[in-house]
C-alpha atoms as a PDB file:
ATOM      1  CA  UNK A   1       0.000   0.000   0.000  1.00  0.00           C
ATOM      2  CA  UNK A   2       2.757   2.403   0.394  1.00  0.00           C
ATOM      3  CA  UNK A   3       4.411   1.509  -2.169  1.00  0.00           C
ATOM      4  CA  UNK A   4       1.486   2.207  -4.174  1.00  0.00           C
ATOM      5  CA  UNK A   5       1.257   5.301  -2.489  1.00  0.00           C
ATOM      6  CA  UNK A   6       4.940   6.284  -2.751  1.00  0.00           C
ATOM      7  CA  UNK A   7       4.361   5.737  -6.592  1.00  0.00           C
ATOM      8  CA  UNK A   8       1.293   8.609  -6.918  1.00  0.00           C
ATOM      9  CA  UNK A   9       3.456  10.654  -5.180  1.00  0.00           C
ATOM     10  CA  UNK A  10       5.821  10.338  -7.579  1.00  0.00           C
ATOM     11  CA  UNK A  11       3.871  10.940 -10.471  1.00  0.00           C
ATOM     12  CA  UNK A  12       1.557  13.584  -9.210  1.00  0.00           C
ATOM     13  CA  UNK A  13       4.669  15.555  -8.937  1.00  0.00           C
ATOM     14  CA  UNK A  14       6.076  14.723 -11.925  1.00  0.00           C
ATOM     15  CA  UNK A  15       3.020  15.436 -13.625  1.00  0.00           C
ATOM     16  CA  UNK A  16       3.049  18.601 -11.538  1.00  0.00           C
ATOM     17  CA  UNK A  17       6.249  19.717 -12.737  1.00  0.00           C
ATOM     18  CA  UNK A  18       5.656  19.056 -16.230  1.00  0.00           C
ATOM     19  CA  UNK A  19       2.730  21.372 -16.579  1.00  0.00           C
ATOM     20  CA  UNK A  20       4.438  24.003 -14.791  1.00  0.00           C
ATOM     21  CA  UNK A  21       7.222  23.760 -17.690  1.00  0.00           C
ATOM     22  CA  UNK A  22       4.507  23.753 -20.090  1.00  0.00           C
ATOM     23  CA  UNK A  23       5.118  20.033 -21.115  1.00  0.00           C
ATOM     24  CA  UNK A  24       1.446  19.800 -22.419  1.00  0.00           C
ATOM     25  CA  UNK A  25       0.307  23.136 -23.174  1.00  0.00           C
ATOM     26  CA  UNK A  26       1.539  26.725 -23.254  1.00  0.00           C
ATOM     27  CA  UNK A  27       0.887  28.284 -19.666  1.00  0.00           C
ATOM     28  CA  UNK A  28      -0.275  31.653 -18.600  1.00  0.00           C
ATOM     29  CA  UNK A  29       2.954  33.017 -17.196  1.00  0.00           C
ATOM     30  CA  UNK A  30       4.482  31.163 -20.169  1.00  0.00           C
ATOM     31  CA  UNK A  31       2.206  33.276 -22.559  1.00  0.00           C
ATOM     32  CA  UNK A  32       2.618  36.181 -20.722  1.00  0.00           C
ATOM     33  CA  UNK A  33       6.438  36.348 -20.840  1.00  0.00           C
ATOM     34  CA  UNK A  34       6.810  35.419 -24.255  1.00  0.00           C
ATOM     35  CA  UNK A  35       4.354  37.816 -25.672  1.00  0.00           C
ATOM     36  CA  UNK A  36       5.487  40.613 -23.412  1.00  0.00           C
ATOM     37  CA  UNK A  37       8.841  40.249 -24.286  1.00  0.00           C
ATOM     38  CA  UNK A  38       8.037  40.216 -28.249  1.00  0.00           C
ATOM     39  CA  UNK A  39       6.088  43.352 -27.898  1.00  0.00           C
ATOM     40  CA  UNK A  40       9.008  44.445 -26.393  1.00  0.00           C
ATOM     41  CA  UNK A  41      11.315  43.692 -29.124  1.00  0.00           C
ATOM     42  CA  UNK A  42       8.812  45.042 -32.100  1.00  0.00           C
ATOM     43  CA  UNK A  43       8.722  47.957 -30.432  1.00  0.00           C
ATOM     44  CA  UNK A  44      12.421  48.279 -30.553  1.00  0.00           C
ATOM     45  CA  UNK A  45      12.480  47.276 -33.910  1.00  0.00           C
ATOM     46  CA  UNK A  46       9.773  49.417 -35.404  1.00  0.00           C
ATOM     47  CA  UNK A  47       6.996  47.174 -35.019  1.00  0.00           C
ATOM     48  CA  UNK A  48       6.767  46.542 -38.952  1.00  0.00           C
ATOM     49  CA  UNK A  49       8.768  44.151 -38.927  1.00  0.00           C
ATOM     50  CA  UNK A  50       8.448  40.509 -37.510  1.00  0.00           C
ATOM     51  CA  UNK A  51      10.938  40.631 -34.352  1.00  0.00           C
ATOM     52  CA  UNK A  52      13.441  38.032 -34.504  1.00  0.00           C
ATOM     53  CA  UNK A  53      13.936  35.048 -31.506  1.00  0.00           C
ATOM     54  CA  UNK A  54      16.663  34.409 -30.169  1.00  0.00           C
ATOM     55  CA  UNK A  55      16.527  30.857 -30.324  1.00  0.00           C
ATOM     56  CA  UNK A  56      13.887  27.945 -31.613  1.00  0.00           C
ATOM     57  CA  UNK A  57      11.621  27.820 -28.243  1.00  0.00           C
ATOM     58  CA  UNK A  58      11.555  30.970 -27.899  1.00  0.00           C
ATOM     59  CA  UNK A  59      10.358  31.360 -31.887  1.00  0.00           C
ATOM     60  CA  UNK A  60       7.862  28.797 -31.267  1.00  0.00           C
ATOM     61  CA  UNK A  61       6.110  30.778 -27.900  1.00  0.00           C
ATOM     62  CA  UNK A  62       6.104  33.864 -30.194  1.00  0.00           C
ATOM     63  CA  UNK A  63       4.279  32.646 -33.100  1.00  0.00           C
ATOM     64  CA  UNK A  64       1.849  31.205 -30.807  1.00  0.00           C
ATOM     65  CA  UNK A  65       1.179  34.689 -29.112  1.00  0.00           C
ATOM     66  CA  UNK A  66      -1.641  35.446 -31.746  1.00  0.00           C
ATOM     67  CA  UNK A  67      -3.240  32.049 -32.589  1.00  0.00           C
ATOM     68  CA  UNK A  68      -3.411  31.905 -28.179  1.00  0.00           C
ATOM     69  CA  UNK A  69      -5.231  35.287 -28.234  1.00  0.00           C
ATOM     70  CA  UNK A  70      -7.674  34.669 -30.584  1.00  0.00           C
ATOM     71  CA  UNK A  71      -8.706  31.333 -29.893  1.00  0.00           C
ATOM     72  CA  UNK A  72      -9.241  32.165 -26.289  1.00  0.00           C
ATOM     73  CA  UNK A  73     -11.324  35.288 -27.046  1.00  0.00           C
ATOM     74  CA  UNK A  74     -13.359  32.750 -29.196  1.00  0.00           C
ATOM     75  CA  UNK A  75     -13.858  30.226 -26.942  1.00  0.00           C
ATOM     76  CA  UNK A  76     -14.821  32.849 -24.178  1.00  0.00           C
ATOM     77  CA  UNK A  77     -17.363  34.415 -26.416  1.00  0.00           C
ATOM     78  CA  UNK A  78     -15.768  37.613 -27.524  1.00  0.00           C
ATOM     79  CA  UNK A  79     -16.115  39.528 -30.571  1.00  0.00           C
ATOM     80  CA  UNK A  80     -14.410  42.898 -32.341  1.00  0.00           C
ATOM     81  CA  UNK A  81     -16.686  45.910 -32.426  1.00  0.00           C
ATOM     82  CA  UNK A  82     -16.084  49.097 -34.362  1.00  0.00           C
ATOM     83  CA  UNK A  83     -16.728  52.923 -33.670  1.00  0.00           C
ATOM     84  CA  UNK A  84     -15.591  53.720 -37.494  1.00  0.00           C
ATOM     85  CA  UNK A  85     -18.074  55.273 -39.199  1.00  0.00           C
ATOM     86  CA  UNK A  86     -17.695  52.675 -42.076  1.00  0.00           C
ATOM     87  CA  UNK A  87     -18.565  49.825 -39.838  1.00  0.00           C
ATOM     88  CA  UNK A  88     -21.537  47.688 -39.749  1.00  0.00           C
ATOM     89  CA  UNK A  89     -24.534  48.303 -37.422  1.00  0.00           C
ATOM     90  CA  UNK A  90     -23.605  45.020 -35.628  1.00  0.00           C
ATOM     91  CA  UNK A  91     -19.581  46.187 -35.162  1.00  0.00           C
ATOM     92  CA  UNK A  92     -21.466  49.717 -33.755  1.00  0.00           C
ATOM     93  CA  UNK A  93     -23.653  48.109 -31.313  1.00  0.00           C
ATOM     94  CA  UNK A  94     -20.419  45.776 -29.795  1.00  0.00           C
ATOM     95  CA  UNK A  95     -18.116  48.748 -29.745  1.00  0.00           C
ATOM     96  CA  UNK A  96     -18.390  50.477 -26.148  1.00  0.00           C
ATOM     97  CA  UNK A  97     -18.678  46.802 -24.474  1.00  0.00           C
ATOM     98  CA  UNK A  98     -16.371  44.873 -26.520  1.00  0.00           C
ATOM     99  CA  UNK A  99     -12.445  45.734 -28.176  1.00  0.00           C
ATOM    100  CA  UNK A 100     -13.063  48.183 -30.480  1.00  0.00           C
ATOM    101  CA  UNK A 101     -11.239  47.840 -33.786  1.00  0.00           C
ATOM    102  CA  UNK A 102      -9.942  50.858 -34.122  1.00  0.00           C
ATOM    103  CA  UNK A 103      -8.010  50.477 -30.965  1.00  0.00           C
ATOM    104  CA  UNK A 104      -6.627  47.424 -32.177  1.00  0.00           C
ATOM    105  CA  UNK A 105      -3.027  47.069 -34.448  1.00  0.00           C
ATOM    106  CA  UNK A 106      -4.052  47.281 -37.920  1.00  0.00           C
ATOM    107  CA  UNK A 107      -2.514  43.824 -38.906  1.00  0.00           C
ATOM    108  CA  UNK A 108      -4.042  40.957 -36.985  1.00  0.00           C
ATOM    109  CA  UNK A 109      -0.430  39.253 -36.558  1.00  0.00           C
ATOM    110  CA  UNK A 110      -0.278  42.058 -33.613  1.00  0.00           C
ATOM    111  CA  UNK A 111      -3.514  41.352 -31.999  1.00  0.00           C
ATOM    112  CA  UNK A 112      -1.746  39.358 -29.179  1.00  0.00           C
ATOM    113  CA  UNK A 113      -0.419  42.833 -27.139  1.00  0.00           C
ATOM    114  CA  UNK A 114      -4.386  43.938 -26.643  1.00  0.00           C
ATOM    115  CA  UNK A 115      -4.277  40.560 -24.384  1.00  0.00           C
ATOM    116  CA  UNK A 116      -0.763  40.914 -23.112  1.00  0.00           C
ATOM    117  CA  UNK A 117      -2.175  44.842 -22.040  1.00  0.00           C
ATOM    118  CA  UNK A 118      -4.971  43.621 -20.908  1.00  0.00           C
ATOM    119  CA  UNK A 119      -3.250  41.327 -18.493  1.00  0.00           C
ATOM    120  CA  UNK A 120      -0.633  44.319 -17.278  1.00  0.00           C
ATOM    121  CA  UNK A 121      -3.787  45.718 -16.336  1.00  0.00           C
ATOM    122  CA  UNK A 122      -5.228  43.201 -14.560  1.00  0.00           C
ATOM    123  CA  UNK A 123      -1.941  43.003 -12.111  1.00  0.00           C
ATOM    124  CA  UNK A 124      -0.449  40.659 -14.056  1.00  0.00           C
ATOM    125  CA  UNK A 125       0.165  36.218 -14.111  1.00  0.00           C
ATOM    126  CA  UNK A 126      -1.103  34.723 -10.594  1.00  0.00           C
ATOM    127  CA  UNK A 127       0.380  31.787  -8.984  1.00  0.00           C
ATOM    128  CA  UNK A 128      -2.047  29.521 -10.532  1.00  0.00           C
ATOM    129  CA  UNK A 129      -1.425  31.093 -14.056  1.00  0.00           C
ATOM    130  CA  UNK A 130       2.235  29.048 -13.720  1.00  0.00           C
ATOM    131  CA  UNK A 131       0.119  25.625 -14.268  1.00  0.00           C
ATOM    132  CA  UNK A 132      -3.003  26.651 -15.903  1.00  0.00           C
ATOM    133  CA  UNK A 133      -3.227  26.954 -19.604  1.00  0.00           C
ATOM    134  CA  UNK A 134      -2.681  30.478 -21.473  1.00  0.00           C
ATOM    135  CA  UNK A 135      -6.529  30.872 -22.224  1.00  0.00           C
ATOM    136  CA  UNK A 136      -7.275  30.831 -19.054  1.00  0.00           C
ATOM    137  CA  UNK A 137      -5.048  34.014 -18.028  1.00  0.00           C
ATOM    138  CA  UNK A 138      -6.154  35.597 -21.433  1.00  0.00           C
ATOM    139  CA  UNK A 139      -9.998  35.091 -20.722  1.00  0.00           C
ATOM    140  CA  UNK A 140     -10.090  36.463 -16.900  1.00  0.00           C
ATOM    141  CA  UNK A 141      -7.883  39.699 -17.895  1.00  0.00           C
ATOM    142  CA  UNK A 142     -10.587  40.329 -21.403  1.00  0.00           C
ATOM    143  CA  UNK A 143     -12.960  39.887 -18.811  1.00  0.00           C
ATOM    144  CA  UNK A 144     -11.570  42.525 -16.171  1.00  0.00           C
ATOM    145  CA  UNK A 145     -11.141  44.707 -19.526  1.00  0.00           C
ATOM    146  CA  UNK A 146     -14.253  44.136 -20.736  1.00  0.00           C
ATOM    147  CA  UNK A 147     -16.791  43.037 -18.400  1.00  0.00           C
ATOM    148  CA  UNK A 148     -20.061  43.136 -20.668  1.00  0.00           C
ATOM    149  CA  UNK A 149     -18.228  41.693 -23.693  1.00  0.00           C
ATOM    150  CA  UNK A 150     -19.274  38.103 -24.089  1.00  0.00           C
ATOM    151  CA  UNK A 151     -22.788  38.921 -22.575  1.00  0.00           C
ATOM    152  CA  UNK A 152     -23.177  41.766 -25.942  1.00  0.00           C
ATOM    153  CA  UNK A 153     -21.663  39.604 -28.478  1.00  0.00           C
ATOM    154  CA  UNK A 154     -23.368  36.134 -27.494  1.00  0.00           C
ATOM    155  CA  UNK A 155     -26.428  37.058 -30.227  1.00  0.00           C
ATOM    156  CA  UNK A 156     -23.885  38.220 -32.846  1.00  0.00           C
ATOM    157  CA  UNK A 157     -21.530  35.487 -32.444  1.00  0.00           C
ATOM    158  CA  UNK A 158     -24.566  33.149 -32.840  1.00  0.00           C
ATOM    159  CA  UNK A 159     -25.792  34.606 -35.783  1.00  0.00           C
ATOM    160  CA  UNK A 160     -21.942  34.369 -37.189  1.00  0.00           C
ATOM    161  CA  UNK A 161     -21.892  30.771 -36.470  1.00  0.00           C
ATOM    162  CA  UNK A 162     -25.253  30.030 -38.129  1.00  0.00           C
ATOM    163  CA  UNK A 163     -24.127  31.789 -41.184  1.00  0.00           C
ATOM    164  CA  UNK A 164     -21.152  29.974 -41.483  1.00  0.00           C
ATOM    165  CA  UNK A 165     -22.446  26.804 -41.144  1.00  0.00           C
ATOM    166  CA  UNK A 166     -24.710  27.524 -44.047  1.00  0.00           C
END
């Protein structure tokens, strides 16, 4: 029985350790770092320009800043709104309780630093963000951002996902 015991031990922490690496899946603080520190470097470099790593992992966290981002504001519920005057009545209505686009970097490759912003904001990775996946972090500082966004955009993002399944 101990034995057994000794050997859940064993592997809980192992397992333990693993996710805080980021074995299975890009963590918050993992995220958070990465992306920061890219924003960092486009800024230095222009920001027109894709930053360059300094080495492969480091290449592979970047890339992933975006892809992160958006699939967490998905999954979450978010959507873009719009205050331009060109913009649909739909992108209107989500504006004051969702990101507006025209806050947002004009190429979509550089929508990761509204998230990374919003997380400066929010005070930053917890202790729990060390184990728990990226989206997580991402989704509670969108939220702090913008409270009413997901709760505005639920009947628009249904209608968008009807009409794309059509």
């Amino acid at each position: 029985m101990q034995a057994l015991l000794a050997v859940l031990l064993l592997v809980g922490v192992g397992a333990g350790a693993a996710a805080y690496s980021g074995v299975f899946y890009v963590t918050g603080s993992q995220f958070y770092e990465a992306c920061r520190q890219r924003q960092a470097k486009e800024k230095i470099d222009g920001g027109f320009k894709d930053a360059e790593a300094d080495n492969r992992s480091q290449a592979v966290l970047w890339g992933s800043c975006t892809p992160i981002m958006g699939e967490s504001m998905d999954n979450a519920g978010f959507a873009i709104g719009s205050s331009s005057p060109q913009a649909t009545e739909d992108a209107k209505a989500l504006a004051s309780a969702c990101p507006d686009a025209v806050e947002m970097p004009v190429f979509p490759k550089f929508w990761y630093v509204i998230a990374v912003d919003a997380i400066e904001k929010n005070g930053g990775p917890s202790l729990i963000d060390r184990v728990a996946p990226a989206g997580w972090l991402i989704e509670r500082a969108m939220k702090a951002r913008w409270p009413r966004c997901i709760e505005a955009a639920r009947p628009y993002v249904a209608k968008a996902r009807k009409n794309a399944t059509q």
